[in-house]
PDB file of N, CA and C in Angstrom:
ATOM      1  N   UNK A   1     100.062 270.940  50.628  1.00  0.00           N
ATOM      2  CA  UNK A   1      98.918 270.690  51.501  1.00  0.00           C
ATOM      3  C   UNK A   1      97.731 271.485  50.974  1.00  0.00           C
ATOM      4  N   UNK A   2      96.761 270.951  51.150  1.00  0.00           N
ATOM      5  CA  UNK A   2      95.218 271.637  50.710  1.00  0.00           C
ATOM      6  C   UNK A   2      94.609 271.814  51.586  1.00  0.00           C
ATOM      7  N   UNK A   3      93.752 272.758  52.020  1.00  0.00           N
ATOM      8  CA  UNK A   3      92.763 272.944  52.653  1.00  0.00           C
ATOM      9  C   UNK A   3      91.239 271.852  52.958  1.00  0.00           C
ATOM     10  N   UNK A   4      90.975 271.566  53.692  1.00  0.00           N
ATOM     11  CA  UNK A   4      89.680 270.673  53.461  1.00  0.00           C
ATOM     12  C   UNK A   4      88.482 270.581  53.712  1.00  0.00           C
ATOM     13  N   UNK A   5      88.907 271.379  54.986  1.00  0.00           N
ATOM     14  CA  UNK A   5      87.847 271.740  56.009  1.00  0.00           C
ATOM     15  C   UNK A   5      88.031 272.931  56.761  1.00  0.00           C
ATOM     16  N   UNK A   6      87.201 273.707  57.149  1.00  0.00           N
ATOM     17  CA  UNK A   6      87.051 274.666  58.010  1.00  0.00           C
ATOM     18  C   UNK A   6      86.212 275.275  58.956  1.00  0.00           C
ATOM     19  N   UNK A   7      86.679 274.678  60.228  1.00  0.00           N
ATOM     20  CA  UNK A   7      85.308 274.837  61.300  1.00  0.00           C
ATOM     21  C   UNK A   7      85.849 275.522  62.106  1.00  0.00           C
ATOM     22  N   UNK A   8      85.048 275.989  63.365  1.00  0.00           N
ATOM     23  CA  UNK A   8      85.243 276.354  64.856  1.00  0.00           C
ATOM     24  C   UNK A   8      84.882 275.344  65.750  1.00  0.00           C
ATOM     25  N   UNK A   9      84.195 274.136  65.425  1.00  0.00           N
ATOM     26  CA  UNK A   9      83.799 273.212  65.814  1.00  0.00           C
ATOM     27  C   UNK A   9      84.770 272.495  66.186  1.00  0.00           C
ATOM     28  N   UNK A  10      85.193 271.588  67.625  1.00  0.00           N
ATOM     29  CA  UNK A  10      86.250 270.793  67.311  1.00  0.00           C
ATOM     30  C   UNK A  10      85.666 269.715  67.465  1.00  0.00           C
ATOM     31  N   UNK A  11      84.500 269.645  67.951  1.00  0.00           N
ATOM     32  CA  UNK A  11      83.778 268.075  67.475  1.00  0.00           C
ATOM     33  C   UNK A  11      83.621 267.839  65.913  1.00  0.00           C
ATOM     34  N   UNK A  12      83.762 268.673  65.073  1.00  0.00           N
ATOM     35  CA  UNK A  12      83.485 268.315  63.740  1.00  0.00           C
ATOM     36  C   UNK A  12      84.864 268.280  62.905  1.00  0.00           C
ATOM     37  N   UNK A  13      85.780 268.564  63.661  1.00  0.00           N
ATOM     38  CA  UNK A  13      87.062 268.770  63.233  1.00  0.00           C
ATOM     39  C   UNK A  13      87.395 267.167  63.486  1.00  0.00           C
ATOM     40  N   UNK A  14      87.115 267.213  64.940  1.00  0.00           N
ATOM     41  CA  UNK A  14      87.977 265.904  65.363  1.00  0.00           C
ATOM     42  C   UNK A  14      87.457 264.644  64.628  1.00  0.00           C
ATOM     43  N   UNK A  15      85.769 264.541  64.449  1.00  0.00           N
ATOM     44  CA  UNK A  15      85.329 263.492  63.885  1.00  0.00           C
ATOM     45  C   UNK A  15      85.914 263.577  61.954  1.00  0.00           C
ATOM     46  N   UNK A  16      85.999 264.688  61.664  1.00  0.00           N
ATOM     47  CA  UNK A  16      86.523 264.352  60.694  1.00  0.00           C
ATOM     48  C   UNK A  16      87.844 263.754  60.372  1.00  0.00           C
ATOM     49  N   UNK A  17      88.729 264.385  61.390  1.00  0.00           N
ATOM     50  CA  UNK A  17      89.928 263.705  61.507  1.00  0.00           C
ATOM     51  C   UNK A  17      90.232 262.296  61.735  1.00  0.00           C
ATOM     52  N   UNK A  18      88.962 262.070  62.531  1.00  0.00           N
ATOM     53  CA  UNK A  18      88.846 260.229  62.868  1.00  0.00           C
ATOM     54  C   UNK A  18      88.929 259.745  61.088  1.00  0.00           C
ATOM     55  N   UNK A  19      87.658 260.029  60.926  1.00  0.00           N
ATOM     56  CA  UNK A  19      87.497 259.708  59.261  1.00  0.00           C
ATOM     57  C   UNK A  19      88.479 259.648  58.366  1.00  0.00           C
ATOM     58  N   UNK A  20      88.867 260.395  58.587  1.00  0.00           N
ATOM     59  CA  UNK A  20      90.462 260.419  57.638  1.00  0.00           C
ATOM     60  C   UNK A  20      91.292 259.628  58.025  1.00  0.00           C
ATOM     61  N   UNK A  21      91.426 260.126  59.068  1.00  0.00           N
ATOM     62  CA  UNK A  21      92.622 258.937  59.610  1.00  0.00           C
ATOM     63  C   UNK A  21      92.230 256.935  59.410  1.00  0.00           C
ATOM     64  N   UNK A  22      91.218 256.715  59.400  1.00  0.00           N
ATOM     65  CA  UNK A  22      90.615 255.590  59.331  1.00  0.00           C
ATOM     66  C   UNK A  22      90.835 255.335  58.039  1.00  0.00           C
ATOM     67  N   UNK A  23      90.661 256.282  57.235  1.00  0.00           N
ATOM     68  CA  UNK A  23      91.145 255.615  55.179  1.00  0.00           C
ATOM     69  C   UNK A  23      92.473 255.925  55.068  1.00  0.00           C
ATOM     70  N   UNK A  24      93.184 256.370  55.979  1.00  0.00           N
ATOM     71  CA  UNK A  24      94.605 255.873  55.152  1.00  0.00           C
ATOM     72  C   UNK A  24      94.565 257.418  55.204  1.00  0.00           C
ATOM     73  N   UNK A  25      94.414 258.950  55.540  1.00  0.00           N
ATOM     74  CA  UNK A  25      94.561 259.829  54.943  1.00  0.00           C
ATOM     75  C   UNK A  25      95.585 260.743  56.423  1.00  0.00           C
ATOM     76  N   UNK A  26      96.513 261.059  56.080  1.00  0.00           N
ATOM     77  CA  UNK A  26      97.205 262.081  57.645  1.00  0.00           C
ATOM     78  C   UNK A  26      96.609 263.427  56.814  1.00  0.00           C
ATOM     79  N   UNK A  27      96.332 264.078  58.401  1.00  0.00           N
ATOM     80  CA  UNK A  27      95.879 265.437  58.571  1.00  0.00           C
ATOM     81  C   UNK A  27      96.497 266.029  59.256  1.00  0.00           C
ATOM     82  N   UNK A  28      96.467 267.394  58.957  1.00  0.00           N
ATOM     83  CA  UNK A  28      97.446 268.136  60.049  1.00  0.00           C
ATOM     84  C   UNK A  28      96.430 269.692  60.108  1.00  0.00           C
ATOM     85  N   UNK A  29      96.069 270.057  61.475  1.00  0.00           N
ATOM     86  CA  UNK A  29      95.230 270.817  61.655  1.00  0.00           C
ATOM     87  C   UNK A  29      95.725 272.401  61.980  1.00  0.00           C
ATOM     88  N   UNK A  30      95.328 273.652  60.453  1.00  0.00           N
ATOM     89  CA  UNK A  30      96.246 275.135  61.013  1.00  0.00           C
ATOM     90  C   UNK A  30      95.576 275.642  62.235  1.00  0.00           C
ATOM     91  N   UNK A  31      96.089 276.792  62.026  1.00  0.00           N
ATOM     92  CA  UNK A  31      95.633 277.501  63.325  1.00  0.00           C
ATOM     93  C   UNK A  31      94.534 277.339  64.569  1.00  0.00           C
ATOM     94  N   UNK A  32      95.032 276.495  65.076  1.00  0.00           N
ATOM     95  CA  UNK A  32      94.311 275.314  66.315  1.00  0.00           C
ATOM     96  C   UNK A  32      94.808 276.522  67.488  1.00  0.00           C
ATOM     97  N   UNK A  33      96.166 277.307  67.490  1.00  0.00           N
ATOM     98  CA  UNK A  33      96.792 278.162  68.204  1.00  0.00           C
ATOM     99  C   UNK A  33      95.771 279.396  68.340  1.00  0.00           C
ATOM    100  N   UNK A  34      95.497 279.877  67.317  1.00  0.00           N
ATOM    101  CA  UNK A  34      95.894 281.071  66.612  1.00  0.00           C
ATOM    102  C   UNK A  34      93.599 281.273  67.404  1.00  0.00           C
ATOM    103  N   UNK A  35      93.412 280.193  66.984  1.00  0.00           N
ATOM    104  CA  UNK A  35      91.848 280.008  67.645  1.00  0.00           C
ATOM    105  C   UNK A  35      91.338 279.854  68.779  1.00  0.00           C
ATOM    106  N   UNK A  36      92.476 279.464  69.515  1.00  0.00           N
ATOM    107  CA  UNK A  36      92.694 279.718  71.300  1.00  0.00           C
ATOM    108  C   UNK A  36      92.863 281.257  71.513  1.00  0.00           C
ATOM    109  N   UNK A  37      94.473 281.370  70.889  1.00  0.00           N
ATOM    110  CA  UNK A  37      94.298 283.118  71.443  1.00  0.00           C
ATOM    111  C   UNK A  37      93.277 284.265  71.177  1.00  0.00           C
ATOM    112  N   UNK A  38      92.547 283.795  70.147  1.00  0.00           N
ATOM    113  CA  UNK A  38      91.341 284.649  69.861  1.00  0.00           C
ATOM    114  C   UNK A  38      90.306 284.846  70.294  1.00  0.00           C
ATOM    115  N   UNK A  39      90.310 283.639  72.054  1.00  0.00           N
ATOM    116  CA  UNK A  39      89.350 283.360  72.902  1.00  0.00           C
ATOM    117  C   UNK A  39      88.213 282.604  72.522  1.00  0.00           C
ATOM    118  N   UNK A  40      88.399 282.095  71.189  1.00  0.00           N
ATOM    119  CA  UNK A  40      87.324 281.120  71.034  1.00  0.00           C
ATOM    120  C   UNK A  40      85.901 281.926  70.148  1.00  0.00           C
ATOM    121  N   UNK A  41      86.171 283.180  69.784  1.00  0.00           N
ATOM    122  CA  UNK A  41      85.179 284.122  69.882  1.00  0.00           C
ATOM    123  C   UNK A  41      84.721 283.759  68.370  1.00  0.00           C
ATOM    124  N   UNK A  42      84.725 282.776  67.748  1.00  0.00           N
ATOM    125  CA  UNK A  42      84.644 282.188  65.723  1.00  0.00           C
ATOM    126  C   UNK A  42      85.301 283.174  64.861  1.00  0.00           C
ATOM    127  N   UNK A  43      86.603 284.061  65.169  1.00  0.00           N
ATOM    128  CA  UNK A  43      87.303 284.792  64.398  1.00  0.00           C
ATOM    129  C   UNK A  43      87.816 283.945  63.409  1.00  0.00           C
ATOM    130  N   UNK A  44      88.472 283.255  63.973  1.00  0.00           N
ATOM    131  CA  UNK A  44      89.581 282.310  63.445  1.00  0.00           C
ATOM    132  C   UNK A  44      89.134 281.046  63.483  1.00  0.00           C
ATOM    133  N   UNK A  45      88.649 280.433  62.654  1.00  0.00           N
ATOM    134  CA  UNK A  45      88.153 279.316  62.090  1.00  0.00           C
ATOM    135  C   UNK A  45      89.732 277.728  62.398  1.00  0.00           C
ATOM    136  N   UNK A  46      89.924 276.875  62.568  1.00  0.00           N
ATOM    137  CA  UNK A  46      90.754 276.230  62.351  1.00  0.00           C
ATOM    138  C   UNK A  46      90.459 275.097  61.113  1.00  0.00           C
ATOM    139  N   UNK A  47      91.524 274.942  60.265  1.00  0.00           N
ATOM    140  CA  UNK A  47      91.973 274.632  58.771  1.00  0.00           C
ATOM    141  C   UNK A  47      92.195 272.775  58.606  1.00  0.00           C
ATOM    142  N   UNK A  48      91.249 272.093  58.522  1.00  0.00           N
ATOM    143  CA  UNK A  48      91.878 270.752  58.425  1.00  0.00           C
ATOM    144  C   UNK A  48      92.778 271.151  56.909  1.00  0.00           C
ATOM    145  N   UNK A  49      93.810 269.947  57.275  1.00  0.00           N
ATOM    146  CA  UNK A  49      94.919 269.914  55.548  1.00  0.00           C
ATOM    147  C   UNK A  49      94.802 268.831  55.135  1.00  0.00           C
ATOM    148  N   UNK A  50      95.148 268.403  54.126  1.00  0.00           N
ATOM    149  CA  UNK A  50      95.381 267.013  53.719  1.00  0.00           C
ATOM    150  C   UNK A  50      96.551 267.211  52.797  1.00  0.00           C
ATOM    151  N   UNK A  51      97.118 266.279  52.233  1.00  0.00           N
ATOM    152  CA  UNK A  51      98.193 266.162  50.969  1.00  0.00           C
ATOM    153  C   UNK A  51      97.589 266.361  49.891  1.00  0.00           C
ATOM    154  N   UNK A  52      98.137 267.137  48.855  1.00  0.00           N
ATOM    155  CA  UNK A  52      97.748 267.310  47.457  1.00  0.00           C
ATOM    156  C   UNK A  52      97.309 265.856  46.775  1.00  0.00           C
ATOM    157  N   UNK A  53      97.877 264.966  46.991  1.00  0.00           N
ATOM    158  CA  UNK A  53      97.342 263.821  46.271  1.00  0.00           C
ATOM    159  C   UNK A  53      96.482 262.954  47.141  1.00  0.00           C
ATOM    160  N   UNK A  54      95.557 263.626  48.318  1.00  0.00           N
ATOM    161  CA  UNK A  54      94.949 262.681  49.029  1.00  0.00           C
ATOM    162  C   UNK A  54      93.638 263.693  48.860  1.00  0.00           C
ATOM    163  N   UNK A  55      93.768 264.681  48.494  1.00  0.00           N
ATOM    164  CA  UNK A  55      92.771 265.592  48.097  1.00  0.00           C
ATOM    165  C   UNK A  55      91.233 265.121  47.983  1.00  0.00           C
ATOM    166  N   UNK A  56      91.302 264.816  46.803  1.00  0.00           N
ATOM    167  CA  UNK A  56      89.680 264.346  45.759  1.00  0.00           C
ATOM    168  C   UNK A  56      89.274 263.101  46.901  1.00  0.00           C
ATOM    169  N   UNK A  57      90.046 262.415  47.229  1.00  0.00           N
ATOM    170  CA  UNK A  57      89.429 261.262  47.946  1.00  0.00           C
ATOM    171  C   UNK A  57      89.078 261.244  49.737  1.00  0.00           C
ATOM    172  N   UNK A  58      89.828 262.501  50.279  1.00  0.00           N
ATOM    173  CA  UNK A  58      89.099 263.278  51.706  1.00  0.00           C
ATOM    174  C   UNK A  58      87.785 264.052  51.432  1.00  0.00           C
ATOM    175  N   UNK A  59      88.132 264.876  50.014  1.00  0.00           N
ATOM    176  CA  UNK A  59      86.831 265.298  49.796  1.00  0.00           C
ATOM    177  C   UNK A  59      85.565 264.690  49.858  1.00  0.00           C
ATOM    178  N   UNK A  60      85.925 263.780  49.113  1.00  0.00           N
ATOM    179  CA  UNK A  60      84.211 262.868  49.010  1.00  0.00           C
ATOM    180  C   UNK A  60      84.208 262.043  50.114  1.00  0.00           C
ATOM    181  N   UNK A  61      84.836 261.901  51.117  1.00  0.00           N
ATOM    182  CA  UNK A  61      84.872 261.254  52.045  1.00  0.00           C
ATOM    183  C   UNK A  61      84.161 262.170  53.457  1.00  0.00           C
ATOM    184  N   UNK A  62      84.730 263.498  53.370  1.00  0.00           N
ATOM    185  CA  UNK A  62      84.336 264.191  54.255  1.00  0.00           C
ATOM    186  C   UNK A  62      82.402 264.358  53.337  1.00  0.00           C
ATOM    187  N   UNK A  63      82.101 264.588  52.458  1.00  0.00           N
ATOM    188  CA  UNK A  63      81.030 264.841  51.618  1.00  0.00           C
ATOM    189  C   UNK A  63      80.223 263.983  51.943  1.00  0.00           C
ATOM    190  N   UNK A  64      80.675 262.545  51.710  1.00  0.00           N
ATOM    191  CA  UNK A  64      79.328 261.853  52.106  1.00  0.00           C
ATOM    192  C   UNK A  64      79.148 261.647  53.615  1.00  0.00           C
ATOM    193  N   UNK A  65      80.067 262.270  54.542  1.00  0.00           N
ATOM    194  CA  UNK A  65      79.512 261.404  55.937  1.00  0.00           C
ATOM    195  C   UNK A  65      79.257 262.971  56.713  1.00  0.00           C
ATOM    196  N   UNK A  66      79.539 264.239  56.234  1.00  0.00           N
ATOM    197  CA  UNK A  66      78.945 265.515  56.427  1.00  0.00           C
ATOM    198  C   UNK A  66      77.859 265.856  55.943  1.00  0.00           C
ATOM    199  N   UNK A  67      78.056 265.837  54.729  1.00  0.00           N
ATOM    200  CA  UNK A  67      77.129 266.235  54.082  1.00  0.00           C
ATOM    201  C   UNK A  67      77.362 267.774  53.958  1.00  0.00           C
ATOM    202  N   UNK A  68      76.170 268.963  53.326  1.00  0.00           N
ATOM    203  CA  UNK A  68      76.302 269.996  53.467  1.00  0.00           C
ATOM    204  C   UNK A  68      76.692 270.940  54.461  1.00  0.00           C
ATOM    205  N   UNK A  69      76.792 270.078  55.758  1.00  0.00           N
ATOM    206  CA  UNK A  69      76.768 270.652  57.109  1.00  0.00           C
ATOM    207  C   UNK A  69      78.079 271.238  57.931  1.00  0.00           C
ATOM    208  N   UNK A  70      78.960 270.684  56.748  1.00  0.00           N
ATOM    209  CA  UNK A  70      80.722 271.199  57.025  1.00  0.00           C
ATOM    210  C   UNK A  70      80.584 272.375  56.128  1.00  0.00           C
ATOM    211  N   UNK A  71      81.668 272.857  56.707  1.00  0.00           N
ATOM    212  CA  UNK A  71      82.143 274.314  55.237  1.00  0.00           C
ATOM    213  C   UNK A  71      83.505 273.321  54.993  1.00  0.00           C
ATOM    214  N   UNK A  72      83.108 272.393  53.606  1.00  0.00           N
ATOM    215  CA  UNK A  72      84.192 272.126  52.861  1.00  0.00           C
ATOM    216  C   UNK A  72      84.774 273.181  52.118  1.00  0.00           C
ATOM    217  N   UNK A  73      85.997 273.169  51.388  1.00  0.00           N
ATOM    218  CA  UNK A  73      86.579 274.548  51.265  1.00  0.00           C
ATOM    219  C   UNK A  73      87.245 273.773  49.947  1.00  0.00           C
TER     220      UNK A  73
END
């Protein structure tokens, strides 16, 4: 799994997840937990993933419909 994204945002999480999910890509989102117990306070960022071979093509996917405005990772 790769890293793809990394927000505190879950509107930008979730719309990305739409996105993905719409080309064919499963995501699985880390510490979604770990960003609750921290009270929400932007310690803990939560981690979109993707598959190693779905990589290059979430990237430019998240790229063109973000733009600079995500912290792609």
């Amino acid at each position: 799994m790769r890293e793809i994204l990394k927000s505190n945002n879950p509107v930008e999480l979730s719309f990305a997840e739409a996105l993905l999910r719409d080309a064919g890509i499963e995501t699985v989102q880390f510490d979604s937990h770990m960003s609750v117990l921290d009270g929400s306070m932007v310690i803990l960022p939560r981690r979109l993933m993707v598959s190693d071979a779905d990589e290059d093509r979430a990237r430019a996917i998240l790229v063109d419909a973000l733009g600079g405005d995500a912290t792609l990772t």
